[in-house]
N, C-alpha and C. Protein backbone atom coordinates (compact mmCIF):
# COMPACT_ATOMS: atom_id res chain seq x y z
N UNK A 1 -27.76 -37.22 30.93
CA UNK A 1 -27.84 -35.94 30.23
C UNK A 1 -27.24 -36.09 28.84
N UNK A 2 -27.92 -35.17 28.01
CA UNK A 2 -27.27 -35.07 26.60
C UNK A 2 -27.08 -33.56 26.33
N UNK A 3 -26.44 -33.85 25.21
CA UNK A 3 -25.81 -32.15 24.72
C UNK A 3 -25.59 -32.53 23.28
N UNK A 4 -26.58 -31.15 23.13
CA UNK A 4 -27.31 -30.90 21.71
C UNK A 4 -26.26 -29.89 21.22
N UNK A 5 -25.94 -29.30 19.98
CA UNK A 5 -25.84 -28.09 19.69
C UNK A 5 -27.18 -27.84 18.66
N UNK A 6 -27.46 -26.65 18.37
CA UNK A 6 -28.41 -26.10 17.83
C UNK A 6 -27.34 -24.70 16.63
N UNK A 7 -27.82 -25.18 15.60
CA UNK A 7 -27.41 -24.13 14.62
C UNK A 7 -29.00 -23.04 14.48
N UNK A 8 -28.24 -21.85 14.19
CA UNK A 8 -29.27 -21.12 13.88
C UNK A 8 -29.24 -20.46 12.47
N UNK A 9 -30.85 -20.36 11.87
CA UNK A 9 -30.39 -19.48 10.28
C UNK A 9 -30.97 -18.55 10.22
N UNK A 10 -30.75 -17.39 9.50
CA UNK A 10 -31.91 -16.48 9.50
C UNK A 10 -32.66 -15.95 10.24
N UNK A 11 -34.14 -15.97 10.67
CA UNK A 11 -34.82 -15.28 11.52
C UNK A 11 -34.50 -16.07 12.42
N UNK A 12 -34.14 -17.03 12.71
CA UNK A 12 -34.06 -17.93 13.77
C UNK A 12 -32.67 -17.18 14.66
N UNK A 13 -31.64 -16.72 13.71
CA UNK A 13 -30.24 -16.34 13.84
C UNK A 13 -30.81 -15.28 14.60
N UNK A 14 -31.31 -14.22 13.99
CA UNK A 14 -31.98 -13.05 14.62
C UNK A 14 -32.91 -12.56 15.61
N UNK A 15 -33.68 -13.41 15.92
CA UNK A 15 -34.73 -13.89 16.98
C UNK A 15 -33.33 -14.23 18.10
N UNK A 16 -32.98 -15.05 17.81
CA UNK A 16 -31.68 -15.35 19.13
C UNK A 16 -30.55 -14.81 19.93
N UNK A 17 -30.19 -14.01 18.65
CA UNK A 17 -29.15 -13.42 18.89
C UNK A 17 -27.89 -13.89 18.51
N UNK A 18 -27.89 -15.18 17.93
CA UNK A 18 -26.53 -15.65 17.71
C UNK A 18 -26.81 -17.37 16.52
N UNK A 19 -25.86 -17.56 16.23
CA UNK A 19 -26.04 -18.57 15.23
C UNK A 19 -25.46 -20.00 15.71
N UNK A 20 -25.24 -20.45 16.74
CA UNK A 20 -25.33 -21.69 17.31
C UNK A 20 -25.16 -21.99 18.85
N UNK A 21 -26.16 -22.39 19.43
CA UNK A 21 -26.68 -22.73 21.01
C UNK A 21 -25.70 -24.11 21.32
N UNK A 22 -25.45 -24.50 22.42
CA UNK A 22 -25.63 -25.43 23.06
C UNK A 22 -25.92 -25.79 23.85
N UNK A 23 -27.13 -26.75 24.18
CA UNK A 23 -27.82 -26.62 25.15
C UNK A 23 -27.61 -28.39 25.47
N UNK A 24 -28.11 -28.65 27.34
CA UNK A 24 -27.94 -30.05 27.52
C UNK A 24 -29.32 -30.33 28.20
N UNK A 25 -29.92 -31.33 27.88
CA UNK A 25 -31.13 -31.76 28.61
C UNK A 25 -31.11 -33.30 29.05
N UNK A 26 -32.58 -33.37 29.47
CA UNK A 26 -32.59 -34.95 29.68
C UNK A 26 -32.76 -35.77 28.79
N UNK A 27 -32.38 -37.24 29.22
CA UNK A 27 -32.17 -37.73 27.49
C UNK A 27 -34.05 -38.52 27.04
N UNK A 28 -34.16 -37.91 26.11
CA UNK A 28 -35.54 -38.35 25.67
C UNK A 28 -36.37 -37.15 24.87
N UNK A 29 -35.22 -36.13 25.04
CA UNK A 29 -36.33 -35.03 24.50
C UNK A 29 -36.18 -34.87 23.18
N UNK A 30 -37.49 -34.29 22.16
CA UNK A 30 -37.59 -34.36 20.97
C UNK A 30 -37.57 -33.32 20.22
N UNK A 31 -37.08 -33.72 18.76
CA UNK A 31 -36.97 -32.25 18.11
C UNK A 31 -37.95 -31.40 17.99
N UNK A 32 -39.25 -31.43 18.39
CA UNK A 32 -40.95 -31.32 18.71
C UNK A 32 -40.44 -30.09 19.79
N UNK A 33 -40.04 -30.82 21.12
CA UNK A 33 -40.02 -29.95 22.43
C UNK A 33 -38.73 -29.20 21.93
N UNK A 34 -37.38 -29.51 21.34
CA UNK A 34 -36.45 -28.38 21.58
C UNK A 34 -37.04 -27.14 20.72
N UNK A 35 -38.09 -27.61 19.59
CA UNK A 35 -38.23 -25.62 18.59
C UNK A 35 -39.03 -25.07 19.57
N UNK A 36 -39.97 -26.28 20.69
CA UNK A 36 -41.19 -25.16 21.19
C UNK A 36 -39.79 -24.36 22.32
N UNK A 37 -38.68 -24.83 23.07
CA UNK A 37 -38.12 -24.38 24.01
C UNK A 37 -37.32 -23.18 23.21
N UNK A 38 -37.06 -23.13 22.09
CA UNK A 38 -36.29 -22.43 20.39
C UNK A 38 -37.49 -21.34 20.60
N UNK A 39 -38.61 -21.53 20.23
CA UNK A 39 -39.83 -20.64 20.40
C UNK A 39 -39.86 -19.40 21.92
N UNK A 40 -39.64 -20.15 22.37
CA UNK A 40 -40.19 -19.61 23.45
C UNK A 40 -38.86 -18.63 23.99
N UNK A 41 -38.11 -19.27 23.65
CA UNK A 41 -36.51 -18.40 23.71
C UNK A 41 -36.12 -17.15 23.08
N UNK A 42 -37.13 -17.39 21.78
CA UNK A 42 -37.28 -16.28 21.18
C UNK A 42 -38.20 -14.92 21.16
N UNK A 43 -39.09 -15.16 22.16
CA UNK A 43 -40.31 -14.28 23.09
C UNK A 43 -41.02 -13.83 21.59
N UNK A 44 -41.66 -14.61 20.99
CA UNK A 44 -42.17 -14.32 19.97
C UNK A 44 -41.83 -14.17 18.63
N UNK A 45 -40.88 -13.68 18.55
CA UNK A 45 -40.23 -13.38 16.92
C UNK A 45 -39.89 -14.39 16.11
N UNK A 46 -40.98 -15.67 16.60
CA UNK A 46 -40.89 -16.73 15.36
C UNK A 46 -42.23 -17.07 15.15
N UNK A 47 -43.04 -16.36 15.73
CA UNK A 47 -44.75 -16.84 15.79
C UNK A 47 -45.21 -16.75 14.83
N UNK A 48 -45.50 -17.63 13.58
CA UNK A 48 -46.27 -17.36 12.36
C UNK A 48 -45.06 -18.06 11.55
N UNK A 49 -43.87 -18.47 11.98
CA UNK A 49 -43.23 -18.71 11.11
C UNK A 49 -42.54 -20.31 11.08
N UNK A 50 -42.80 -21.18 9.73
CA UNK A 50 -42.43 -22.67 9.72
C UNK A 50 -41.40 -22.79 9.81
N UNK A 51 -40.96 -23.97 10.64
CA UNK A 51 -39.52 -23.97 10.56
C UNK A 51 -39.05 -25.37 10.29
N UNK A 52 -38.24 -25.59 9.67
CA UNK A 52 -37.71 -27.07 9.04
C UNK A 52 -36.72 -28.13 9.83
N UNK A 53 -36.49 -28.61 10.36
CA UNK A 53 -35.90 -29.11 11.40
C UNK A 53 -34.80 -30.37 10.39
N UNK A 54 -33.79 -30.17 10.88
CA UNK A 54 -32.67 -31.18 10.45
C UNK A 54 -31.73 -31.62 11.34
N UNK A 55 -31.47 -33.23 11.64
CA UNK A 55 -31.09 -33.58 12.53
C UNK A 55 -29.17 -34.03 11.73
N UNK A 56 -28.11 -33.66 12.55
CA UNK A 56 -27.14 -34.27 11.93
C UNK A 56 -27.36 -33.60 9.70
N UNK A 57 -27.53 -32.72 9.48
CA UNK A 57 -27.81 -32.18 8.48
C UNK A 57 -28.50 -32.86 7.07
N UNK A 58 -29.39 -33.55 8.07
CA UNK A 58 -30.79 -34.36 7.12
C UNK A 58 -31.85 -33.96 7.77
N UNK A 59 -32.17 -33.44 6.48
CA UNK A 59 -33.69 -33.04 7.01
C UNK A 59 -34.95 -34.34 7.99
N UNK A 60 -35.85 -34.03 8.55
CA UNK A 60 -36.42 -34.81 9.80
C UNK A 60 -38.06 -34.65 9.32
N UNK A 61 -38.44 -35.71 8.54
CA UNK A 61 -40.01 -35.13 8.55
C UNK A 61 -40.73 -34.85 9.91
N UNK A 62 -40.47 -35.61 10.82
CA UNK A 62 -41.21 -36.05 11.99
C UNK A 62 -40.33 -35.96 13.27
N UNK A 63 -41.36 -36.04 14.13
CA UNK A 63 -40.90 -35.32 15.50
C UNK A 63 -39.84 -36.93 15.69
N UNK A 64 -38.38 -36.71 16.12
CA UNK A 64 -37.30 -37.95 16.56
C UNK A 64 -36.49 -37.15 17.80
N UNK A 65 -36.28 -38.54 18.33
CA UNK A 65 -35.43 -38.29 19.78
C UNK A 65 -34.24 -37.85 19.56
N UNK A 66 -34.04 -37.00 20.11
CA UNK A 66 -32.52 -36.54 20.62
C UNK A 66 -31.64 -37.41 20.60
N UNK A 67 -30.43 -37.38 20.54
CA UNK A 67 -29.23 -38.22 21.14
C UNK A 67 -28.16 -37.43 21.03
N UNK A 68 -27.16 -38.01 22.32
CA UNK A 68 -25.63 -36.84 23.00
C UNK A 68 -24.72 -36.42 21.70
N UNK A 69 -25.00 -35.84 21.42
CA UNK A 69 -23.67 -35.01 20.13
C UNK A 69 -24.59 -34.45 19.17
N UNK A 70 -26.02 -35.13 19.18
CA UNK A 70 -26.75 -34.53 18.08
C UNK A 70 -26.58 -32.96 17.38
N UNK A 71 -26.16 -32.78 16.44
CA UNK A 71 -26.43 -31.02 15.84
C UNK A 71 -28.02 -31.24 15.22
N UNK A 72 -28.31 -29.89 16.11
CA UNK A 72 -29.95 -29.82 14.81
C UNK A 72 -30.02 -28.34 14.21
N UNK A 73 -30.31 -28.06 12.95
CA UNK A 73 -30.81 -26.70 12.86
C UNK A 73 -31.47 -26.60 12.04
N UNK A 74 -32.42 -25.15 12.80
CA UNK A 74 -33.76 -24.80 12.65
C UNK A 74 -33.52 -23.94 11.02
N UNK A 75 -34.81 -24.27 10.42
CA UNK A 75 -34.20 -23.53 9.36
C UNK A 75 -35.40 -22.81 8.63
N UNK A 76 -35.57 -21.76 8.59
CA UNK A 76 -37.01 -20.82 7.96
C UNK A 76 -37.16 -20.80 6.59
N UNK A 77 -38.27 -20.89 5.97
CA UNK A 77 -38.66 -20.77 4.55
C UNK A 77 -37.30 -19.57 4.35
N UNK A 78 -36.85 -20.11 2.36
CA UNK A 78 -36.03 -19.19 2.17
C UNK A 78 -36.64 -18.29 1.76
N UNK A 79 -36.28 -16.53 1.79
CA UNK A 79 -36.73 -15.73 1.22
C UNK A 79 -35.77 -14.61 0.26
N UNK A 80 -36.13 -13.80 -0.02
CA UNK A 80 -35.26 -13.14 -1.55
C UNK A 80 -36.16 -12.89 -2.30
N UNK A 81 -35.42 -12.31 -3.24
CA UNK A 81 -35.91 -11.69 -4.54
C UNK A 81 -34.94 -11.57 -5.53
């Protein structure tokens, strides 16, 4: 088993309810499967919306494996005016 924490920003923060998860899974899973499990956690209120994924606080072009201590957070186009 591994154990992730998950930061949250913004709609992501709000969709959740709170601004950092920790969650533990099996070891192999990818930053791909934790936004769809992020998604789905959120019963919709991220549908339509990109989200940027950063592993250890570098951004991640591409879907990479997990590992035990990893921090990732999800992070939504910025918005403002």
């Amino acid at each position: 088993m591994i154990k992730v924490t998950i930061k949250c920003f913004s709609q992501v923060k709000y969709a959740l309810g709170t601004d950092e998860l920790t969650l533990e899974f099996e070891m192999g899973k990818t930053t791909s499967q934790l936004e769809q499990l992020i998604r789905e956690k959120a019963h919709g209120k991220l549908d339509g919306i990109s989200l940027r994924v950063a592993v250890n606080q570098k951004y991640v072009p591409n879907e990479v494996e997990l590992k035990d201590g990893d921090e990732v957070a999800f992070i939504p186009p910025v918005q403002g005016g």
